[in-house]
C-alpha atoms as a PDB file:
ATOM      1  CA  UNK A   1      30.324  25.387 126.594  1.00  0.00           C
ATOM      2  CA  UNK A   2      29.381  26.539 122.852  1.00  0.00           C
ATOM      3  CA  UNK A   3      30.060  24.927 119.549  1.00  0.00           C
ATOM      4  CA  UNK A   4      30.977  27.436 116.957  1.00  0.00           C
ATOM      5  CA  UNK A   5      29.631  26.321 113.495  1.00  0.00           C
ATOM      6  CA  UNK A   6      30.475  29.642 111.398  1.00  0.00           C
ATOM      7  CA  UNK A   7      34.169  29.407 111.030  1.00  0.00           C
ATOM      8  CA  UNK A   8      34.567  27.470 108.062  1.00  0.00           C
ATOM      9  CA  UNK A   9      38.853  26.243 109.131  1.00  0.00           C
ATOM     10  CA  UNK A  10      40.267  25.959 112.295  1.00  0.00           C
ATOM     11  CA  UNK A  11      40.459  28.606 114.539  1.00  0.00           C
ATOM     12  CA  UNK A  12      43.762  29.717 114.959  1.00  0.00           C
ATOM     13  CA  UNK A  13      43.299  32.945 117.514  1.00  0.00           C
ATOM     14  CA  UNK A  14      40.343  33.870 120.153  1.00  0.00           C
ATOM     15  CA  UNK A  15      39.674  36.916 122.833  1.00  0.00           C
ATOM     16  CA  UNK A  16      36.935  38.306 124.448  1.00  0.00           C
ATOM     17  CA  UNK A  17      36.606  42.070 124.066  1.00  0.00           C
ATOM     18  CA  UNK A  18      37.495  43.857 127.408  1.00  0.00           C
ATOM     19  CA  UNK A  19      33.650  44.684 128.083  1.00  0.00           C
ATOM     20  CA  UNK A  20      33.415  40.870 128.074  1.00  0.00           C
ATOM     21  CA  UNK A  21      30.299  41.482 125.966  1.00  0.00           C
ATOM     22  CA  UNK A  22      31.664  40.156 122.745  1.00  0.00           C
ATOM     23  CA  UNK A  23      34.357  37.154 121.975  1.00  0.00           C
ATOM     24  CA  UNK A  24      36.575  37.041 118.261  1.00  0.00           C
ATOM     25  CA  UNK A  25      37.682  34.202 117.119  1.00  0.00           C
ATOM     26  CA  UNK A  26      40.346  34.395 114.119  1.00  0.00           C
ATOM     27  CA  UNK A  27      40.188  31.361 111.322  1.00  0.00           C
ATOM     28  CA  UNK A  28      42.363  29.946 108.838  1.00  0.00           C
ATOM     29  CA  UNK A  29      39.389  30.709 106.527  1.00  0.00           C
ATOM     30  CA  UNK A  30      41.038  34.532 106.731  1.00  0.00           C
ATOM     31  CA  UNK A  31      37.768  36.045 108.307  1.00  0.00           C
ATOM     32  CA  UNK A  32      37.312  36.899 112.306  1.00  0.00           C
ATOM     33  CA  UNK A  33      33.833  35.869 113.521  1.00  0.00           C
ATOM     34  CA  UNK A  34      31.792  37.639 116.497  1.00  0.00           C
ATOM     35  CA  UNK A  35      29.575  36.028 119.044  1.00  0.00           C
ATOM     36  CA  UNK A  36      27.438  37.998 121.913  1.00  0.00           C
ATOM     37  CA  UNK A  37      28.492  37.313 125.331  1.00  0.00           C
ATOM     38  CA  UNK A  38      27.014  34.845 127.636  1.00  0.00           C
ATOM     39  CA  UNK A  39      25.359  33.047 125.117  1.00  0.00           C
ATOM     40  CA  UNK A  40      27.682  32.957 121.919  1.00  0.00           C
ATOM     41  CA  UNK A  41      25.033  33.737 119.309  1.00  0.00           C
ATOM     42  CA  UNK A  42      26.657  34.783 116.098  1.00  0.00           C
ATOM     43  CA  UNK A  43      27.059  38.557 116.176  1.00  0.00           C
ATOM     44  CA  UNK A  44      28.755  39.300 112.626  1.00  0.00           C
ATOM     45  CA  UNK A  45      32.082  38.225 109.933  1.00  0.00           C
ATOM     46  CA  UNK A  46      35.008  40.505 109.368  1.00  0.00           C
ATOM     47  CA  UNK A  47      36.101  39.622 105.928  1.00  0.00           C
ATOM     48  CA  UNK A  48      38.984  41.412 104.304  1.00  0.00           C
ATOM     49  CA  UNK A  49      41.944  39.777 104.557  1.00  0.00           C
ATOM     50  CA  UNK A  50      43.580  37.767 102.168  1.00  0.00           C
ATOM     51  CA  UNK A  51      45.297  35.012 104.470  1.00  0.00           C
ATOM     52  CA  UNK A  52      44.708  33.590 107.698  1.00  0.00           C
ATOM     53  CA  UNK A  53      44.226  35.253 111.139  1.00  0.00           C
ATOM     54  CA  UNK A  54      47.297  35.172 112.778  1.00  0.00           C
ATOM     55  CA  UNK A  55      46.486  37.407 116.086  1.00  0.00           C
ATOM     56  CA  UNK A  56      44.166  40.371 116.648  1.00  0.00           C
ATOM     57  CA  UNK A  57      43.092  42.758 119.872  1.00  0.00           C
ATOM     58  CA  UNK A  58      40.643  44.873 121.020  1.00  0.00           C
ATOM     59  CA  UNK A  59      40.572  48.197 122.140  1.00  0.00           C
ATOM     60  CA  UNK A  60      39.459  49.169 125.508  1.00  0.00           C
ATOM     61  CA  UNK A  61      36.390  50.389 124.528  1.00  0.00           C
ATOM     62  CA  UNK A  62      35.483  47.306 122.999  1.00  0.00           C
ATOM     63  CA  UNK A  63      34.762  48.861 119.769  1.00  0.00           C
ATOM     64  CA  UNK A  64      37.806  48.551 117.578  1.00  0.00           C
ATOM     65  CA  UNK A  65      39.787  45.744 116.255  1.00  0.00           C
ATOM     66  CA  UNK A  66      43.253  45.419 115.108  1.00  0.00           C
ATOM     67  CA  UNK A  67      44.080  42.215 112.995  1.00  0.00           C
ATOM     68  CA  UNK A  68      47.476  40.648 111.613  1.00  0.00           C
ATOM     69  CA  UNK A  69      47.170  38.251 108.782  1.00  0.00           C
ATOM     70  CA  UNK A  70      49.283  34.969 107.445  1.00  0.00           C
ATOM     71  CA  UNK A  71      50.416  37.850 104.621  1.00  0.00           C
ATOM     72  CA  UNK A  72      51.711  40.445 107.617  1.00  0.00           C
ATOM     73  CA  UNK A  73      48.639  42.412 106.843  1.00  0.00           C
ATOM     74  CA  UNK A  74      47.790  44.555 109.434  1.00  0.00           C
ATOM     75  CA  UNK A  75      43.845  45.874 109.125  1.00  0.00           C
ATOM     76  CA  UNK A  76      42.001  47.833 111.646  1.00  0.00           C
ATOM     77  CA  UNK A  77      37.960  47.086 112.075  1.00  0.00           C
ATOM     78  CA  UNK A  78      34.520  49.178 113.658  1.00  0.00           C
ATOM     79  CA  UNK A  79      32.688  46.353 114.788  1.00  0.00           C
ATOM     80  CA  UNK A  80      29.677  48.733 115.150  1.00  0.00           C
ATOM     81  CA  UNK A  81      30.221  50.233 111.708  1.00  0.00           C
END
């Protein structure tokens, strides 16, 4: 069990990646948050949408993200970028 402290609304979306080394979590804030797998140290913010995180998935190489937003913006994201 973790606490998540960076998320700065409620968390309206979460998924690990399918490597099951990273988890997203998708706020009301309008940002998607990364944590490192087992331990759920903070890993890095996506910020670039202008509502709230409605869904987003991973590609199977655990690299890529695809993001929909409150707004029906649709953004694509390199986490390794």
């Amino acid at each position: 069990m973790a606490t998540l402290n960076e998320p700065k609304e409620w968390v309206e979306c979460m998924a690990y990646s399918p490597s099951g080394e990273k988890l997203g979590v998708g706020s009301h804030d309008n940002n998607i948050y990364l944590y490192n797998c087992p331990d759920y140290t903070f890993y890095g913010k996506l910020e670039g949408h202008s509502s709230f995180i409605t869904s987003f998935d991973w590609s199977l190489d655990s690299e890529l993200i695809r993001s929909v937003s409150g707004d029906y913006f649709l953004n694509f994201w390199n986490i390794n970028a």
